[in-house]
N, C-alpha and C. Protein backbone atom coordinates (compact mmCIF):
# COMPACT_ATOMS: atom_id res chain seq x y z
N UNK A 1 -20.00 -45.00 31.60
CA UNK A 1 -21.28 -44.38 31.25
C UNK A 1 -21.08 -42.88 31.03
N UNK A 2 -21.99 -42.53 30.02
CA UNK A 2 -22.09 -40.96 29.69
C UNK A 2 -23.08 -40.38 30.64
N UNK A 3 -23.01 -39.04 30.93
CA UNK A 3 -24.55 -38.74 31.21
C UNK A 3 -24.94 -37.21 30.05
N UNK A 4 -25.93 -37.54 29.38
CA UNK A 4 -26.64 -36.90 28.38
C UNK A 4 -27.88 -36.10 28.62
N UNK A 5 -27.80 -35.03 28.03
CA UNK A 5 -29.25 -34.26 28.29
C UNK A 5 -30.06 -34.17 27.00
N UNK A 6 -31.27 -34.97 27.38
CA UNK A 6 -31.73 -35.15 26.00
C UNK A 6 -32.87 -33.34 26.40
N UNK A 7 -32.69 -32.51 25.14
CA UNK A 7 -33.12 -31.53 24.88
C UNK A 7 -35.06 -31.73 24.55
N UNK A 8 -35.14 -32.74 24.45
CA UNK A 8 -36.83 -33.09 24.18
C UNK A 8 -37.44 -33.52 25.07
N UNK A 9 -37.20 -33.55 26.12
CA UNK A 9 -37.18 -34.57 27.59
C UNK A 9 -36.88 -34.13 28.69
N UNK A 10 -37.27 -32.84 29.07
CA UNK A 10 -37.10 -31.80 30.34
C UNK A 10 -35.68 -32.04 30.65
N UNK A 11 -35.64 -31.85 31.78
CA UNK A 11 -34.61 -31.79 32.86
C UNK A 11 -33.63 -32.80 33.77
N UNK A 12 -34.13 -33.75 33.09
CA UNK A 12 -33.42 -35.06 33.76
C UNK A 12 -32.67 -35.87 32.85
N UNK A 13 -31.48 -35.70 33.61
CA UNK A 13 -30.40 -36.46 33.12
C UNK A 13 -29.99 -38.09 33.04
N UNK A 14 -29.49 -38.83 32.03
CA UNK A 14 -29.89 -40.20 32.05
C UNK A 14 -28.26 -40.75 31.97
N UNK A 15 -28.13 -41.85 32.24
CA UNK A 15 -27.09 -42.99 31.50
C UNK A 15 -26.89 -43.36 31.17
N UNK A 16 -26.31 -43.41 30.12
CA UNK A 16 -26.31 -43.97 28.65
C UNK A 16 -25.49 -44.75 28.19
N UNK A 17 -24.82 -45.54 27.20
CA UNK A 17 -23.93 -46.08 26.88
C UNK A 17 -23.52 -45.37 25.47
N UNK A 18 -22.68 -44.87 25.02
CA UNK A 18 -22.41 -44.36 23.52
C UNK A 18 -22.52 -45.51 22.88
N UNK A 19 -23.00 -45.11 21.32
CA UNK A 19 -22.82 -45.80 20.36
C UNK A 19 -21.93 -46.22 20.19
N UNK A 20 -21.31 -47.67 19.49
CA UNK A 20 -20.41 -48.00 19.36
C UNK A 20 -19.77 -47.93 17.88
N UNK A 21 -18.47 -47.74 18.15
CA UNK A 21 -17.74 -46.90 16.84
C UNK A 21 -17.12 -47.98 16.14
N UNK A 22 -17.54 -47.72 14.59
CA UNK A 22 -16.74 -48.43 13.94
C UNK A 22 -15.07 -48.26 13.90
N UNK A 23 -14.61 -49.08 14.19
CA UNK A 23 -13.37 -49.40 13.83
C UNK A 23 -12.66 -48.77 12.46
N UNK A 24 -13.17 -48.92 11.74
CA UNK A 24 -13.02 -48.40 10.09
C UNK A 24 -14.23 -48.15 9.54
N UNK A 25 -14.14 -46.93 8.19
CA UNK A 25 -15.32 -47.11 7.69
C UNK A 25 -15.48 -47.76 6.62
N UNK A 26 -14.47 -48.58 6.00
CA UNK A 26 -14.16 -49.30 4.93
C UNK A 26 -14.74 -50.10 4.34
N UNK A 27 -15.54 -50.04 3.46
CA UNK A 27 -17.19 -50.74 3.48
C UNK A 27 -17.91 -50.40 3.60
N UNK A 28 -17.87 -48.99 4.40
CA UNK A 28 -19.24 -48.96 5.23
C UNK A 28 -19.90 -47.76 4.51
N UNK A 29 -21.38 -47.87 4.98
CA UNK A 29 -22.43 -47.02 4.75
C UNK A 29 -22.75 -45.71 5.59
N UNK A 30 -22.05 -44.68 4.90
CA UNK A 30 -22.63 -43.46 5.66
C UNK A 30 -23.84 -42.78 5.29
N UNK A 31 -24.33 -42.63 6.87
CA UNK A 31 -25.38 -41.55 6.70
C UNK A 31 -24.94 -40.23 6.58
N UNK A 32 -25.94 -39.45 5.86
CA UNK A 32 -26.14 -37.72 6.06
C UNK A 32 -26.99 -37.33 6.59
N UNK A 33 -27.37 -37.08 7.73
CA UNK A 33 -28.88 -36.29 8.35
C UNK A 33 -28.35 -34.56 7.68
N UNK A 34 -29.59 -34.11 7.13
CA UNK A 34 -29.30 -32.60 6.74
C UNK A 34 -30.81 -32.47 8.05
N UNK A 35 -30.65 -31.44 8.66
CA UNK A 35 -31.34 -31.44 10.21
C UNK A 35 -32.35 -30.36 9.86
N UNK A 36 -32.49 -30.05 8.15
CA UNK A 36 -33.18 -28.53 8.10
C UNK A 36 -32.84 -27.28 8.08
N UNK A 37 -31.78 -27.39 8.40
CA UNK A 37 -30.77 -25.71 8.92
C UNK A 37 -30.53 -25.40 7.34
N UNK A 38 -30.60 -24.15 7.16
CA UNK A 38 -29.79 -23.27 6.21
C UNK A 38 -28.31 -23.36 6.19
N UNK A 39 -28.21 -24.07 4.66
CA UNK A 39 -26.44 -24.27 4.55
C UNK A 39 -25.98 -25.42 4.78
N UNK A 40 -27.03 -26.53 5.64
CA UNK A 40 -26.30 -27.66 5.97
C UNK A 40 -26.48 -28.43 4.94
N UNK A 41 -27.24 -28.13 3.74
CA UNK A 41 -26.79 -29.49 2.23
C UNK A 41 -25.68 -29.17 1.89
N UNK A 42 -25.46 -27.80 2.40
CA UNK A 42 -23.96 -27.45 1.27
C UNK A 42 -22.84 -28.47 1.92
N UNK A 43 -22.98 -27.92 3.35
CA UNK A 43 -21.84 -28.66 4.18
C UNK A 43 -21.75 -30.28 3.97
N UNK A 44 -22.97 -30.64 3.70
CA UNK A 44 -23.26 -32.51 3.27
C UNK A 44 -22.81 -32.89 2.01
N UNK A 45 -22.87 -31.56 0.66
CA UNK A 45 -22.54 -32.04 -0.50
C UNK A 45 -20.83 -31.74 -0.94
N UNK A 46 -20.12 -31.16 -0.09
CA UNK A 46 -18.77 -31.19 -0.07
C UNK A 46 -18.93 -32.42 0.64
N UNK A 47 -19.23 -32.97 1.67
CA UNK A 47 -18.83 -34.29 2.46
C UNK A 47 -19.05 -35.11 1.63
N UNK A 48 -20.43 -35.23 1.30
CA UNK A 48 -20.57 -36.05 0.62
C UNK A 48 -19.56 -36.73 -0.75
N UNK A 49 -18.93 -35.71 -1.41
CA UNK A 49 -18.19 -35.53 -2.83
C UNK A 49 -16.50 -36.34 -1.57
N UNK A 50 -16.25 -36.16 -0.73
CA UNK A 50 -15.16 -36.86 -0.07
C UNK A 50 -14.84 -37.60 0.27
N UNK A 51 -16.25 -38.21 0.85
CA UNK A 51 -16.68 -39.78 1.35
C UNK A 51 -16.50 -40.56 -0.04
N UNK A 52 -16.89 -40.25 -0.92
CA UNK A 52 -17.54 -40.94 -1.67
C UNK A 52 -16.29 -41.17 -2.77
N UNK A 53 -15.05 -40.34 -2.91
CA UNK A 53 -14.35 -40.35 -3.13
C UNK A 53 -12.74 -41.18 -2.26
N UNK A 54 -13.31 -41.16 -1.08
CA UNK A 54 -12.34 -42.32 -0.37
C UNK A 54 -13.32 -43.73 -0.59
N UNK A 55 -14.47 -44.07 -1.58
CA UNK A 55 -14.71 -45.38 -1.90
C UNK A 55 -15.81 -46.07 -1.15
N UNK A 56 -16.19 -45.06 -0.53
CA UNK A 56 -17.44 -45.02 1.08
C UNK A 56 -18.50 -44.90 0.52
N UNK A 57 -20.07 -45.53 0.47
CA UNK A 57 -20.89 -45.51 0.43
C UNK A 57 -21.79 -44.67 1.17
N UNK A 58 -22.42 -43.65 0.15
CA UNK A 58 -23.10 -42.52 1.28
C UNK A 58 -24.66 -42.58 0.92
N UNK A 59 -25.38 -42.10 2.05
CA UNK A 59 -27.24 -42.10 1.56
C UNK A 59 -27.30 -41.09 2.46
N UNK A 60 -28.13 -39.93 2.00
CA UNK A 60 -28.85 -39.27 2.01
C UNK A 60 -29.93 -39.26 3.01
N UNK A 61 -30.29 -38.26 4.16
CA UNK A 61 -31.51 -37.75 4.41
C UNK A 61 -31.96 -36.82 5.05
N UNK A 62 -32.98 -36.45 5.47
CA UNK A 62 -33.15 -34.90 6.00
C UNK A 62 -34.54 -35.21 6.57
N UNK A 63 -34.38 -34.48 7.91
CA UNK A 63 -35.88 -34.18 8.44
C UNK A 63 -36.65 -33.23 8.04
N UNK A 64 -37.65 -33.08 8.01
CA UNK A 64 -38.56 -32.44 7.76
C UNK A 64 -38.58 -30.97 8.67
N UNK A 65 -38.36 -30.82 9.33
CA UNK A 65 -37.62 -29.62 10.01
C UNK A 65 -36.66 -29.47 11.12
N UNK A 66 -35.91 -28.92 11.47
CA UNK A 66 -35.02 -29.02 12.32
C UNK A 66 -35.49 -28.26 13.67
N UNK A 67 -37.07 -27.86 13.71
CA UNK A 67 -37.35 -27.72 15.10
C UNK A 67 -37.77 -28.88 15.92
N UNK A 68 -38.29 -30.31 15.82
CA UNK A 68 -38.54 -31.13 15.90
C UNK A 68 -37.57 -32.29 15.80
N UNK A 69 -37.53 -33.28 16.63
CA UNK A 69 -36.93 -35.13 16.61
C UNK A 69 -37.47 -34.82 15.12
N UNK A 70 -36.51 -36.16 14.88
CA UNK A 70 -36.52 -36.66 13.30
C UNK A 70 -37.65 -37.77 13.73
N UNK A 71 -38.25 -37.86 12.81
CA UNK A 71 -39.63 -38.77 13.02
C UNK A 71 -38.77 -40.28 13.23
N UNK A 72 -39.82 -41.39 13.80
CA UNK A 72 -39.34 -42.27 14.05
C UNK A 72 -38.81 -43.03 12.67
N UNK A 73 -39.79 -42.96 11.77
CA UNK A 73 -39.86 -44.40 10.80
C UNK A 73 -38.63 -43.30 10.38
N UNK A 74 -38.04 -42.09 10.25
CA UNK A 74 -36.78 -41.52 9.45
C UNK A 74 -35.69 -42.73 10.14
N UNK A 75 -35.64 -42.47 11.58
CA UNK A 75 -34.62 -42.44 12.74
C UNK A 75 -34.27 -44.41 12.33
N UNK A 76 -35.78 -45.08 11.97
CA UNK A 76 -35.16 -46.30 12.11
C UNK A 76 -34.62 -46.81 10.44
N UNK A 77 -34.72 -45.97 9.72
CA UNK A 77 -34.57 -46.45 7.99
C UNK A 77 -32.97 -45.94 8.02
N UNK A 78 -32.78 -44.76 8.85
CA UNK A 78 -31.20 -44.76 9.35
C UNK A 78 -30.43 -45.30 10.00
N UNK A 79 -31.03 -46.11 10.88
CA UNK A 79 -30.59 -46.98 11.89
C UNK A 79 -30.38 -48.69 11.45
N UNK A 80 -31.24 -48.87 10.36
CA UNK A 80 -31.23 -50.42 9.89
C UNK A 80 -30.26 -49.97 8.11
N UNK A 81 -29.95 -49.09 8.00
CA UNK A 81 -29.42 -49.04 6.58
C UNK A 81 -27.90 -48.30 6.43
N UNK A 82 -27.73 -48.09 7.86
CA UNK A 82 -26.22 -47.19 7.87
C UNK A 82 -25.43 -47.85 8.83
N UNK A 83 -24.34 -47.29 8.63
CA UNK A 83 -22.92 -47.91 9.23
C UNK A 83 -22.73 -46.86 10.27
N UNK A 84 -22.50 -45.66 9.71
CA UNK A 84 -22.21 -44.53 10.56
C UNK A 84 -23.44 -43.60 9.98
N UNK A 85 -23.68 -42.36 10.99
CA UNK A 85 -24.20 -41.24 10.24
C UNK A 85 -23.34 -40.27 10.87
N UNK A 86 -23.57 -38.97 10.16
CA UNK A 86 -23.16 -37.60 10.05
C UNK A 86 -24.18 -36.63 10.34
N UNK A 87 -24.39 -35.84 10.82
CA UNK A 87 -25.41 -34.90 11.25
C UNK A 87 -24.99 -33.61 11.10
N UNK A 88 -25.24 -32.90 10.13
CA UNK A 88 -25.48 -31.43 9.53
C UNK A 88 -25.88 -30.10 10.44
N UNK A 89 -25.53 -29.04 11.44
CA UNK A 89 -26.11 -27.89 11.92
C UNK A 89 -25.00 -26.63 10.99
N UNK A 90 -25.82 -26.35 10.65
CA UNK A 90 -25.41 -24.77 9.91
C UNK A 90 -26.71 -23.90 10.34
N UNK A 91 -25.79 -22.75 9.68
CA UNK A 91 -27.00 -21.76 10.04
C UNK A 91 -26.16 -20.44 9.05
């Protein structure tokens, strides 16, 4: 078990299990969360141009601001349509 501090959720610490990692991404569908930050499409559209070039399937998305959780219906259209995601902080 991990223990994680979720930043939206005061002060108490939980136990978690990590996500489980693909093995390969060979096939697979990556996500891009761009989180809102300044600079982080740039950092997504070099990734993106790499992924996509080792033959990897990439999709796109971004919250609506990066002071805030990514809304739910974002969190689950990423969660039922990706293999892996990637998550973007620049500044």
């Amino acid at each position: 078990m991990t223990v994680v501090m979720d930043p939206t959720a005061g002060r108490v610490a939980q136990a978690v299990q990590p996500a489980t990692r693909p093995m390969t991404l060979a096939g697979a569908v990556v996500g891009l969360l761009d989180i809102s930050k300044p600079r982080g499409d740039v950092f997504l559209d070099q990734l993106e141009v790499e992924l996509e070039s080792r033959g990897l399937t990439v999709k796109r998305f971004k919250k609506p601001t990066f002071s805030k959780p990514a809304p739910v219906d974002l969190r689950h259209e990423i969660a039922t349509s990706c293999d892996a995601v990637i998550e973007a902080l620049a500044d």
